[in-house]
PDB file of N, CA and C in Angstrom:
ATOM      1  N   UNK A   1      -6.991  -7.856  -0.686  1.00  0.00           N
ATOM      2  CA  UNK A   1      -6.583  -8.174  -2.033  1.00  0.00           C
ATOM      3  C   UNK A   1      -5.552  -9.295  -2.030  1.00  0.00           C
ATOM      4  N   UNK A   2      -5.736 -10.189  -3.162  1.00  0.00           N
ATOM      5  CA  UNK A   2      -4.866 -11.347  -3.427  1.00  0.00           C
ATOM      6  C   UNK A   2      -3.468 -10.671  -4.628  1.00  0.00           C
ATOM      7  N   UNK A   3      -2.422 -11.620  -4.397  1.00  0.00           N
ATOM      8  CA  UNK A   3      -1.541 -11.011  -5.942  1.00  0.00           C
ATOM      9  C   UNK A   3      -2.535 -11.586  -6.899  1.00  0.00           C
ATOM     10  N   UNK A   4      -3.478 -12.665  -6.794  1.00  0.00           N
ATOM     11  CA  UNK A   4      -4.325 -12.650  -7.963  1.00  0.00           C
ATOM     12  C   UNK A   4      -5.425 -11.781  -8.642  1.00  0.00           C
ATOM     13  N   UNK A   5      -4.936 -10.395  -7.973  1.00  0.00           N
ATOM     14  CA  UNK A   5      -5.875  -9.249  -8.451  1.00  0.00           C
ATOM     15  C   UNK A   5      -5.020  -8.213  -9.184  1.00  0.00           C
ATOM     16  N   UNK A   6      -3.817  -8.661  -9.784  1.00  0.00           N
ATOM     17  CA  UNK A   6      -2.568  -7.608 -10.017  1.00  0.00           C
ATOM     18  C   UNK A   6      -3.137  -6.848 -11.382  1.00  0.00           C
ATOM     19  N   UNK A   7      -4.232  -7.254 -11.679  1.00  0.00           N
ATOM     20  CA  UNK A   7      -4.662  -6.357 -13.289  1.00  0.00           C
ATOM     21  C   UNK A   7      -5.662  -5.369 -12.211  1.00  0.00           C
ATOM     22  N   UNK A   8      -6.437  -5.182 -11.764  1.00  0.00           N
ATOM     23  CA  UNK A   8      -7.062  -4.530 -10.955  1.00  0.00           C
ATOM     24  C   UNK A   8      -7.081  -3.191 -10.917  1.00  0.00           C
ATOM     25  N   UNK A   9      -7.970  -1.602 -11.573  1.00  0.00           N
ATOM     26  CA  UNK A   9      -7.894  -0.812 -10.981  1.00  0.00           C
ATOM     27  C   UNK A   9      -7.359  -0.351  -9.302  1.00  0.00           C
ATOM     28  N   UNK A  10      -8.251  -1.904  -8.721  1.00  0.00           N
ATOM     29  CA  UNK A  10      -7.725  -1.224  -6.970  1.00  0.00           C
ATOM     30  C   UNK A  10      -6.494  -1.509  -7.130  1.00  0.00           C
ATOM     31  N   UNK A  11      -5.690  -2.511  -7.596  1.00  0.00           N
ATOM     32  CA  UNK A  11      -4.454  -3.314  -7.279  1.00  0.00           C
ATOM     33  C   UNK A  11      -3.291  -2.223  -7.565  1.00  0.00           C
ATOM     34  N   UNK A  12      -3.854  -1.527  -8.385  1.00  0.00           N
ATOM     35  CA  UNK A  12      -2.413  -0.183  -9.051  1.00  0.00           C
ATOM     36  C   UNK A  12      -3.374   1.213  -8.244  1.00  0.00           C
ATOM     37  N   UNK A  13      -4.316   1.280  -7.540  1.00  0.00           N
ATOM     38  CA  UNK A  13      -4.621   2.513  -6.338  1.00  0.00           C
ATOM     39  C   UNK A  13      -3.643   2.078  -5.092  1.00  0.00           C
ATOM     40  N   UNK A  14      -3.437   0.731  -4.764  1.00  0.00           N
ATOM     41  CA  UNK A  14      -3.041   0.347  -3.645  1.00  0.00           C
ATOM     42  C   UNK A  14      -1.533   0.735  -3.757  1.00  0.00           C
ATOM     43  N   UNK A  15      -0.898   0.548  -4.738  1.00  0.00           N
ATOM     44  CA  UNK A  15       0.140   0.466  -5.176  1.00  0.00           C
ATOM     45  C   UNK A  15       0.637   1.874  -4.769  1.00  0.00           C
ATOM     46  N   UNK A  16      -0.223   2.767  -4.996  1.00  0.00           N
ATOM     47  CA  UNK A  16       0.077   4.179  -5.746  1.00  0.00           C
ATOM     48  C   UNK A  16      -0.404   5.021  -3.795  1.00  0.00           C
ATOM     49  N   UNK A  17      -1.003   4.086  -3.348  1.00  0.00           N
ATOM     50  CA  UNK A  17      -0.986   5.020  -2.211  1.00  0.00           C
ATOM     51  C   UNK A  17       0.142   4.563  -1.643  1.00  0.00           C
ATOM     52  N   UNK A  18       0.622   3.545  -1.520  1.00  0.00           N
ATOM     53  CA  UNK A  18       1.880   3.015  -0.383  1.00  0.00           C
ATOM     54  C   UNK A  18       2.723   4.065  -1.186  1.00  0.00           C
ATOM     55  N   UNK A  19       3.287   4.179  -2.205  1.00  0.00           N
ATOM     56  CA  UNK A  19       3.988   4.633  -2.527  1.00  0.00           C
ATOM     57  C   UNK A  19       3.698   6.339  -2.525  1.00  0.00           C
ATOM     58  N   UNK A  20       2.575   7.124  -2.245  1.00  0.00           N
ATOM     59  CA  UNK A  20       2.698   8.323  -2.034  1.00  0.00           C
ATOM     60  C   UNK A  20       2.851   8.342  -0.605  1.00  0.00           C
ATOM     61  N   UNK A  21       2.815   7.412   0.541  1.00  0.00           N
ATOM     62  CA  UNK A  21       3.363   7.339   1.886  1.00  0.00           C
ATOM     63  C   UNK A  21       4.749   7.557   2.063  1.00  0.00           C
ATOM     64  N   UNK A  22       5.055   6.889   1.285  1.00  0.00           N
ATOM     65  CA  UNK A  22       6.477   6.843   1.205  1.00  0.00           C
ATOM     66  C   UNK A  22       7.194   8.219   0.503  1.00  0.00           C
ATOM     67  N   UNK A  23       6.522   8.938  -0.462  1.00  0.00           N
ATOM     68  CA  UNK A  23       7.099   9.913  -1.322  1.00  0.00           C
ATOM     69  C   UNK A  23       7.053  10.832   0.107  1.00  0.00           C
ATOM     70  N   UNK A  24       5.353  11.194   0.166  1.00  0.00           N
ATOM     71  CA  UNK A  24       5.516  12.330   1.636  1.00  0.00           C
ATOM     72  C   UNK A  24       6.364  12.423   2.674  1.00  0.00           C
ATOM     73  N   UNK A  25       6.597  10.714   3.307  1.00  0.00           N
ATOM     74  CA  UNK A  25       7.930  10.841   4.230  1.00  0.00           C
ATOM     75  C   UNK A  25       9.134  11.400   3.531  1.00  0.00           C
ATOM     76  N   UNK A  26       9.815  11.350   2.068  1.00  0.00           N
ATOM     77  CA  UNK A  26      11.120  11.572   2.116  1.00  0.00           C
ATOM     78  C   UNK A  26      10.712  13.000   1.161  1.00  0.00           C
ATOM     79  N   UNK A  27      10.192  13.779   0.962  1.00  0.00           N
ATOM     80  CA  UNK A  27       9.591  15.001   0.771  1.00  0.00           C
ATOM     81  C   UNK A  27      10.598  15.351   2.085  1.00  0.00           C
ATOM     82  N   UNK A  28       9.428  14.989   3.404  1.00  0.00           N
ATOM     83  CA  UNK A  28       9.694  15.558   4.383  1.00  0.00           C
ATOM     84  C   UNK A  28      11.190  15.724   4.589  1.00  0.00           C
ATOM     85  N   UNK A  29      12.179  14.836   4.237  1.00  0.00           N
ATOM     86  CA  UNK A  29      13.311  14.316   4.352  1.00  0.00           C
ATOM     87  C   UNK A  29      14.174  15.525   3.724  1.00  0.00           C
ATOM     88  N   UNK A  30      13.385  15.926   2.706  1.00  0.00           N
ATOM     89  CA  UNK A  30      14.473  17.138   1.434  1.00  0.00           C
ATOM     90  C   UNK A  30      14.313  16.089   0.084  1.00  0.00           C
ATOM     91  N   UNK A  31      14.261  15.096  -0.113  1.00  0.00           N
ATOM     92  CA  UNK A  31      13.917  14.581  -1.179  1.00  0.00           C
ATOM     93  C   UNK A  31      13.148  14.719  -2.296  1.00  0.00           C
ATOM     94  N   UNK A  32      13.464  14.859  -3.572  1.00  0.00           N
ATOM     95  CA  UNK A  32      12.545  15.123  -4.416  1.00  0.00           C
ATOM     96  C   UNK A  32      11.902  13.823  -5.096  1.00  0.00           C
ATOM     97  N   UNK A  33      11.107  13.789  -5.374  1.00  0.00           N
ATOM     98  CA  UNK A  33       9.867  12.610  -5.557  1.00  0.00           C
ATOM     99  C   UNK A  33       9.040  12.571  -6.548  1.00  0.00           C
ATOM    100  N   UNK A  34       9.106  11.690  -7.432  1.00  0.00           N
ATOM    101  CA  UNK A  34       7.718  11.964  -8.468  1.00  0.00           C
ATOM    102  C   UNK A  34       7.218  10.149  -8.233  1.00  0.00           C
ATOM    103  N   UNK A  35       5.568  10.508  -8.906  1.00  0.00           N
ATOM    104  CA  UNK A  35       5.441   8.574  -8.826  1.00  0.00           C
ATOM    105  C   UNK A  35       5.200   8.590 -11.006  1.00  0.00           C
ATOM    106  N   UNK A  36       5.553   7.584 -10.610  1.00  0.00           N
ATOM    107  CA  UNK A  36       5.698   7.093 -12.679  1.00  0.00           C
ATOM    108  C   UNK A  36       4.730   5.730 -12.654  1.00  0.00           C
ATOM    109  N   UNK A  37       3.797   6.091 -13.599  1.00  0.00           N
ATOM    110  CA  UNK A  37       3.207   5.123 -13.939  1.00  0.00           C
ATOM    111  C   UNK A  37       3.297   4.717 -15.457  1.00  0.00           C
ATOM    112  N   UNK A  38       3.976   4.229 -15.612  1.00  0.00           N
ATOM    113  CA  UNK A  38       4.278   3.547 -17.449  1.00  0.00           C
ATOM    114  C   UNK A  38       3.539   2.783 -17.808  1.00  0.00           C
ATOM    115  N   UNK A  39       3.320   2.866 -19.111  1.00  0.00           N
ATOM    116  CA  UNK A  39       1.943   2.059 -19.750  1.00  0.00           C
ATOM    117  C   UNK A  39       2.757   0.608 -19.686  1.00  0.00           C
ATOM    118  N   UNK A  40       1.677  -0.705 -18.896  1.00  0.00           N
ATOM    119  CA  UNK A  40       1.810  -1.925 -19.007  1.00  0.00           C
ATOM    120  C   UNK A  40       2.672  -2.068 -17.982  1.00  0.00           C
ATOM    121  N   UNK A  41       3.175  -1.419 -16.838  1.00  0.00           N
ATOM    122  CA  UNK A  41       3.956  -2.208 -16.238  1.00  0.00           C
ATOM    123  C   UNK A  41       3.595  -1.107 -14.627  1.00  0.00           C
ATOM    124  N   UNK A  42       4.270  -1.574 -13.713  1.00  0.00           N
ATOM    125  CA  UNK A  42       3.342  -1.302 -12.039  1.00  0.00           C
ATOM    126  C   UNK A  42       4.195   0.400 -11.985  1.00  0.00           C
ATOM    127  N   UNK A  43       3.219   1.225 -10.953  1.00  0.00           N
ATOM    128  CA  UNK A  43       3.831   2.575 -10.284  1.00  0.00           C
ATOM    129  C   UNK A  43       4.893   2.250 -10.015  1.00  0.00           C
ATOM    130  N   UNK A  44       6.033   3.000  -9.940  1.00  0.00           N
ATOM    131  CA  UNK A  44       7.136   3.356  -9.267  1.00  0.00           C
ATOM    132  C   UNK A  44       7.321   4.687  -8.504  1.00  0.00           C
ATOM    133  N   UNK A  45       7.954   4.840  -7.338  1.00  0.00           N
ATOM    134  CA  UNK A  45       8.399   6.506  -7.414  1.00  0.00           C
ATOM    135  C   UNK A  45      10.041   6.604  -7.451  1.00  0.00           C
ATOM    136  N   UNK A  46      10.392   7.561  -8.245  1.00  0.00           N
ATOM    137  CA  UNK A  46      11.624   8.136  -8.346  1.00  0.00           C
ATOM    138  C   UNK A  46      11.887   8.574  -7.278  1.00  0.00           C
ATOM    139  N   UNK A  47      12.878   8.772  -6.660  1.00  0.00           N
ATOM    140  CA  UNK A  47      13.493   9.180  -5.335  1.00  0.00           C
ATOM    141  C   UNK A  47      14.610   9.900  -6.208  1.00  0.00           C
ATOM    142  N   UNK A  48      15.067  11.667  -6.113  1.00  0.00           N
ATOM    143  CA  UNK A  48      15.658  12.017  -6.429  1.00  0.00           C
ATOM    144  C   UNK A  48      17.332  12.923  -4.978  1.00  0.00           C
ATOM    145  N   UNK A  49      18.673  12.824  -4.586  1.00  0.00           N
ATOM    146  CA  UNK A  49      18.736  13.452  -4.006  1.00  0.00           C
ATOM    147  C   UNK A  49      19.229  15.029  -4.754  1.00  0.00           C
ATOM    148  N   UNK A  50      18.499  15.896  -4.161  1.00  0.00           N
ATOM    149  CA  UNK A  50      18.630  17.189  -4.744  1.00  0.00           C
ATOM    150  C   UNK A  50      20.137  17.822  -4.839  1.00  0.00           C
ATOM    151  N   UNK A  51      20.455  17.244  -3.641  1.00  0.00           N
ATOM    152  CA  UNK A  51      22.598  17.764  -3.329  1.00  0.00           C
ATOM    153  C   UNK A  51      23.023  17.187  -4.421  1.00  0.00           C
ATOM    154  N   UNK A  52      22.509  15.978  -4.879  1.00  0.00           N
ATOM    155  CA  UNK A  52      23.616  15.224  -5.963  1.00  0.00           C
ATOM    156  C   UNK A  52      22.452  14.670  -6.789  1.00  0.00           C
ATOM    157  N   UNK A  53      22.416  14.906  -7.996  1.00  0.00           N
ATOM    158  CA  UNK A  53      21.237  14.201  -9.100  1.00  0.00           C
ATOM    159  C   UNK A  53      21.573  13.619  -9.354  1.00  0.00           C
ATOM    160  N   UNK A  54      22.831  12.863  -9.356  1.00  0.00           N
ATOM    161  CA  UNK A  54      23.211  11.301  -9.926  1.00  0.00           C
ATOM    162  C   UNK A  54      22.465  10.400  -9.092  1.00  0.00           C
ATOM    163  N   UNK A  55      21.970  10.949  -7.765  1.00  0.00           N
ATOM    164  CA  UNK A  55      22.077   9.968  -6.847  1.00  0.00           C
ATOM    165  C   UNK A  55      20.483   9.852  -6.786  1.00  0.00           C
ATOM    166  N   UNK A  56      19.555   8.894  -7.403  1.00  0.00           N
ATOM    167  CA  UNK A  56      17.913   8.508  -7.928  1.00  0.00           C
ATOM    168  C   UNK A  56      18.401   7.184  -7.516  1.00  0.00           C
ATOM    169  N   UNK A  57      16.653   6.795  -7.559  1.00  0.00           N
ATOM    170  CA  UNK A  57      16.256   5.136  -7.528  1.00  0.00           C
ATOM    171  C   UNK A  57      14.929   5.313  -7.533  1.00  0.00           C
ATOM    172  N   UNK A  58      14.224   4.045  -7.929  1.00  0.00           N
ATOM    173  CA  UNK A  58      13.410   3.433  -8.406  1.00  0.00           C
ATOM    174  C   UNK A  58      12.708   3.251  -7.189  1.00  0.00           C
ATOM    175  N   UNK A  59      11.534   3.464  -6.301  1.00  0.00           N
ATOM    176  CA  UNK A  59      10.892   2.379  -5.684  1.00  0.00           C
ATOM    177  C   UNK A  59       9.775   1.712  -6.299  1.00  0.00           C
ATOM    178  N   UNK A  60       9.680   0.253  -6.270  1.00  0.00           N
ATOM    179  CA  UNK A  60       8.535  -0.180  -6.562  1.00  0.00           C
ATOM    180  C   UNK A  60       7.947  -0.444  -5.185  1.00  0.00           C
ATOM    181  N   UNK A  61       6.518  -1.519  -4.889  1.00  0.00           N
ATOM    182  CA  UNK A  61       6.062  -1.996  -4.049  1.00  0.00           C
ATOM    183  C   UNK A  61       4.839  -2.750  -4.421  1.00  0.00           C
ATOM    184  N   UNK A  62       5.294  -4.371  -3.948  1.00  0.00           N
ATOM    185  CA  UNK A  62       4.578  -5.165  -4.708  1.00  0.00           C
ATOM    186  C   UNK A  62       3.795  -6.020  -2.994  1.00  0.00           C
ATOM    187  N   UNK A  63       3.056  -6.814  -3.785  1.00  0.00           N
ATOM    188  CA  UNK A  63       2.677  -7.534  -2.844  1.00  0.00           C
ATOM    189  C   UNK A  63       2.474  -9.441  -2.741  1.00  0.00           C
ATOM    190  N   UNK A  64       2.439  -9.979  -1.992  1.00  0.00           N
ATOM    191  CA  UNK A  64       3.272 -11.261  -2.169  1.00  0.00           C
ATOM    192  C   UNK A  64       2.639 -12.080  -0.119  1.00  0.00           C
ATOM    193  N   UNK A  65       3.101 -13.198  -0.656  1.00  0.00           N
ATOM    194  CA  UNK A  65       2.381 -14.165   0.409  1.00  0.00           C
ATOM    195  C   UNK A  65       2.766 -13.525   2.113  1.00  0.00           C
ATOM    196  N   UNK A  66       3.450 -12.779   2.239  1.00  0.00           N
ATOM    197  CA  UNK A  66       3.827 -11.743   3.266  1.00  0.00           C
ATOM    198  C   UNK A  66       3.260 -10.685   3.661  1.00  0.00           C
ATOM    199  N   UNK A  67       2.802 -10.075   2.601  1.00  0.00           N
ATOM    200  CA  UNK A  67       2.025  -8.884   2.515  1.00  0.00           C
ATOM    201  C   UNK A  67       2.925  -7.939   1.417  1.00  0.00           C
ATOM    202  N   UNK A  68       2.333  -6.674   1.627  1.00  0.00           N
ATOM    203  CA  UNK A  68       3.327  -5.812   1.125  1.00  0.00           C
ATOM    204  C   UNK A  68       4.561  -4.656   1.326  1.00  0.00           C
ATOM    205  N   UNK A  69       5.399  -5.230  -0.055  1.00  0.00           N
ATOM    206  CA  UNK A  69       6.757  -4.433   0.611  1.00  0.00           C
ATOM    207  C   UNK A  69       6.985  -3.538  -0.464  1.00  0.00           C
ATOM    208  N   UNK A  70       8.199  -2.586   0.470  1.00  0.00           N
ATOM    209  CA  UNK A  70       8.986  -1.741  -0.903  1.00  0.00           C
ATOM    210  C   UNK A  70      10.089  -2.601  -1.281  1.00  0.00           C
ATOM    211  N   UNK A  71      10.533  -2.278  -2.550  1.00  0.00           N
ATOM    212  CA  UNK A  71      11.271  -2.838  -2.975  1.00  0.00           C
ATOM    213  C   UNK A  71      12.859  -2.263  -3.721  1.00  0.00           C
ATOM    214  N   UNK A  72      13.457  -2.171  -3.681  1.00  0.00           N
ATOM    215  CA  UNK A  72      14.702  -1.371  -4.637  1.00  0.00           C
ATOM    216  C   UNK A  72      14.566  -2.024  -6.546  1.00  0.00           C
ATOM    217  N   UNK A  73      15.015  -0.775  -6.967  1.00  0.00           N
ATOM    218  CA  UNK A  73      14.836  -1.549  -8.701  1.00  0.00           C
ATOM    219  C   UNK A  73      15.786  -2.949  -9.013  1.00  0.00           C
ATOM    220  N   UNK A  74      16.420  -3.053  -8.190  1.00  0.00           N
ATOM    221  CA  UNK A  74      17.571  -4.302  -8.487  1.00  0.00           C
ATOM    222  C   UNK A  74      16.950  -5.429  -7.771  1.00  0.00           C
ATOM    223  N   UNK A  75      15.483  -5.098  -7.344  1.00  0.00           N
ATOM    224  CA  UNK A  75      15.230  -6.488  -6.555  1.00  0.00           C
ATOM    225  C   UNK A  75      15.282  -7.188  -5.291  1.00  0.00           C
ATOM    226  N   UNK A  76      15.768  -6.525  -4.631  1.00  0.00           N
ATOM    227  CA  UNK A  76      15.833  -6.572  -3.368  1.00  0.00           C
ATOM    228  C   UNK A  76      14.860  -5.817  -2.483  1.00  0.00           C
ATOM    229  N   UNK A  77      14.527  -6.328  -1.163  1.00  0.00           N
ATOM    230  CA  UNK A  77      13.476  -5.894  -0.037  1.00  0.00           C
ATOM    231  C   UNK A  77      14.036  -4.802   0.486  1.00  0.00           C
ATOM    232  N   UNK A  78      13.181  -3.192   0.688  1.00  0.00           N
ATOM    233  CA  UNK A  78      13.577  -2.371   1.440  1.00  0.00           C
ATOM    234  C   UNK A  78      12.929  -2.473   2.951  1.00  0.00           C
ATOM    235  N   UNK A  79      11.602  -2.472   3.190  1.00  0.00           N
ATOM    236  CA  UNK A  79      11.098  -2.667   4.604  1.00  0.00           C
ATOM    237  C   UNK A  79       9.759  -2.970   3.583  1.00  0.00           C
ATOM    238  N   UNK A  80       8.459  -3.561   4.811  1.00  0.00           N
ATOM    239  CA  UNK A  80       7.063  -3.855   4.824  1.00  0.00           C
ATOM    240  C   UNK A  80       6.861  -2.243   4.241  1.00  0.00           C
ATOM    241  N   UNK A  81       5.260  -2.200   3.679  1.00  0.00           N
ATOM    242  CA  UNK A  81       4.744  -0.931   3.101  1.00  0.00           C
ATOM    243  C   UNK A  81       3.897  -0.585   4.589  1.00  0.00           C
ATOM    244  N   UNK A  82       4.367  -1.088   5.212  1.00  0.00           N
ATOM    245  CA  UNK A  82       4.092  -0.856   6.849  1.00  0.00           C
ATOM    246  C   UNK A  82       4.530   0.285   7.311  1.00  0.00           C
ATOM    247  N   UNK A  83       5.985  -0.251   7.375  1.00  0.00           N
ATOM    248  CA  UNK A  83       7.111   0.403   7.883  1.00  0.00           C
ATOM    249  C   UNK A  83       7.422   1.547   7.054  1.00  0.00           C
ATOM    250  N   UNK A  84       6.908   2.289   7.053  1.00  0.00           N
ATOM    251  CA  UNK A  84       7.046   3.806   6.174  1.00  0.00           C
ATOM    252  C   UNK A  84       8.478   4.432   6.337  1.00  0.00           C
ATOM    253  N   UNK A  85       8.372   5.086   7.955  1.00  0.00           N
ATOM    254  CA  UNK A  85       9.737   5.110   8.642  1.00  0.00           C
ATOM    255  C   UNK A  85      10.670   4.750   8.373  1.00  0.00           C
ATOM    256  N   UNK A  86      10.724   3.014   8.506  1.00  0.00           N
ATOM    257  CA  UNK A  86      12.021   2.380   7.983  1.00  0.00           C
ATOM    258  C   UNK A  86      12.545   2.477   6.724  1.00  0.00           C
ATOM    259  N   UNK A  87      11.523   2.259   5.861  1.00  0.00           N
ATOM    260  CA  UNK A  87      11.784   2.489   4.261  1.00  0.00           C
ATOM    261  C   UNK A  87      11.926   3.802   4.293  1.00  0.00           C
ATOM    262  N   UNK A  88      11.830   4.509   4.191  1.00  0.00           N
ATOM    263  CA  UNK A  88      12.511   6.442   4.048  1.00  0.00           C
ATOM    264  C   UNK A  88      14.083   6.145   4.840  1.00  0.00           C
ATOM    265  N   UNK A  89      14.457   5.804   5.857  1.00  0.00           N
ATOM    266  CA  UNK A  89      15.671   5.713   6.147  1.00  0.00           C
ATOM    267  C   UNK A  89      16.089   5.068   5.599  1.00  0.00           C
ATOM    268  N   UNK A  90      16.155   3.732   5.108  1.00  0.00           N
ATOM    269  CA  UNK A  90      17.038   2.986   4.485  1.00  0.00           C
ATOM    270  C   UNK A  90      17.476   3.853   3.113  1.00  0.00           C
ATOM    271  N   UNK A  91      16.553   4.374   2.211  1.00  0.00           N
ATOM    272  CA  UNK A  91      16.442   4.851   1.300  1.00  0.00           C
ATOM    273  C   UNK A  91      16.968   6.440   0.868  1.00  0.00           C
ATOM    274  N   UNK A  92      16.811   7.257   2.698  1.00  0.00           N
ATOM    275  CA  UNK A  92      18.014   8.225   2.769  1.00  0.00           C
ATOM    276  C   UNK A  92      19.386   7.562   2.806  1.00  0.00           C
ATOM    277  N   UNK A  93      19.707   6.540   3.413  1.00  0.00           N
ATOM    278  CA  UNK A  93      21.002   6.477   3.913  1.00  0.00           C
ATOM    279  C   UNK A  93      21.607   6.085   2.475  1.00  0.00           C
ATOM    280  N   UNK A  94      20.842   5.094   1.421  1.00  0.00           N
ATOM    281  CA  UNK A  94      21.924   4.800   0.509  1.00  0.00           C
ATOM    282  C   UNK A  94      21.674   5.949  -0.461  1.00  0.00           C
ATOM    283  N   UNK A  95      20.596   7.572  -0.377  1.00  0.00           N
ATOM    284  CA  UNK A  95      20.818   8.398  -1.435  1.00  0.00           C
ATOM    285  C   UNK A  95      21.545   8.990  -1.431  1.00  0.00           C
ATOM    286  N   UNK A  96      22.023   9.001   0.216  1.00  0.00           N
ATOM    287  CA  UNK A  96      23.058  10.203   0.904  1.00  0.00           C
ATOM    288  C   UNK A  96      24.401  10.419   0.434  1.00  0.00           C
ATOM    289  N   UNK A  97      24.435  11.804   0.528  1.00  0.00           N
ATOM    290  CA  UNK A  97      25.849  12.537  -0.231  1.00  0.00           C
ATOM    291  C   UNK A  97      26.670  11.880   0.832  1.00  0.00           C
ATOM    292  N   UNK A  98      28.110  11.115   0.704  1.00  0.00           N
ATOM    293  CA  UNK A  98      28.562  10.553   1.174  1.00  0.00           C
ATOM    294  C   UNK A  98      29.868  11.796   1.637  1.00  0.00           C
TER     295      UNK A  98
END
């Protein structure tokens, strides 16, 4: 798939599996997880930490002349939709009860 397929039934399946990769790893983690799909705009999953409910975020995961990544809601790169692993850690460490 190209980003020139971003209207695409497959383009929002693709979306929606990286991102249930990612939910299952931080499941595993203790994390609570939902994925949100809002009318007109791409999947996200909520990342909730259960010790502290203030402490959520947004993942998106888009794709781009690199391939595809996760992303944080503020815009910034978490790891490749590769790197499953990496993205669940990065993503524990900044939910973590400090």
């Amino acid at each position: 798939m190209t980003p020139d397929d971003t209207g695409t039934a497959a383009w929002a399946q693709t979306r929606i599996d990286y991102l249930e990769k990612l939910g299952d790893e931080l499941v595993n983690r203790g994390f609570r997880v939902r994925i949100t799909v809002p009318r007109g705009q791409p999947p996200s999953l909520h990342v909730m930490n259960p010790d502290a409910s203030a402490l959520t975020e947004n993942i998106l995961v888009e794709a781009g002349a690199e391939g595809w990544w996760y992303w944080w809601s503020w815009a910034e790169r978490i790891a490749t939709a590769d790197d499953v692993m990496g993205a669940a850690d990065r993503v524990a460490r900044v939910l973590a009860v400090s």
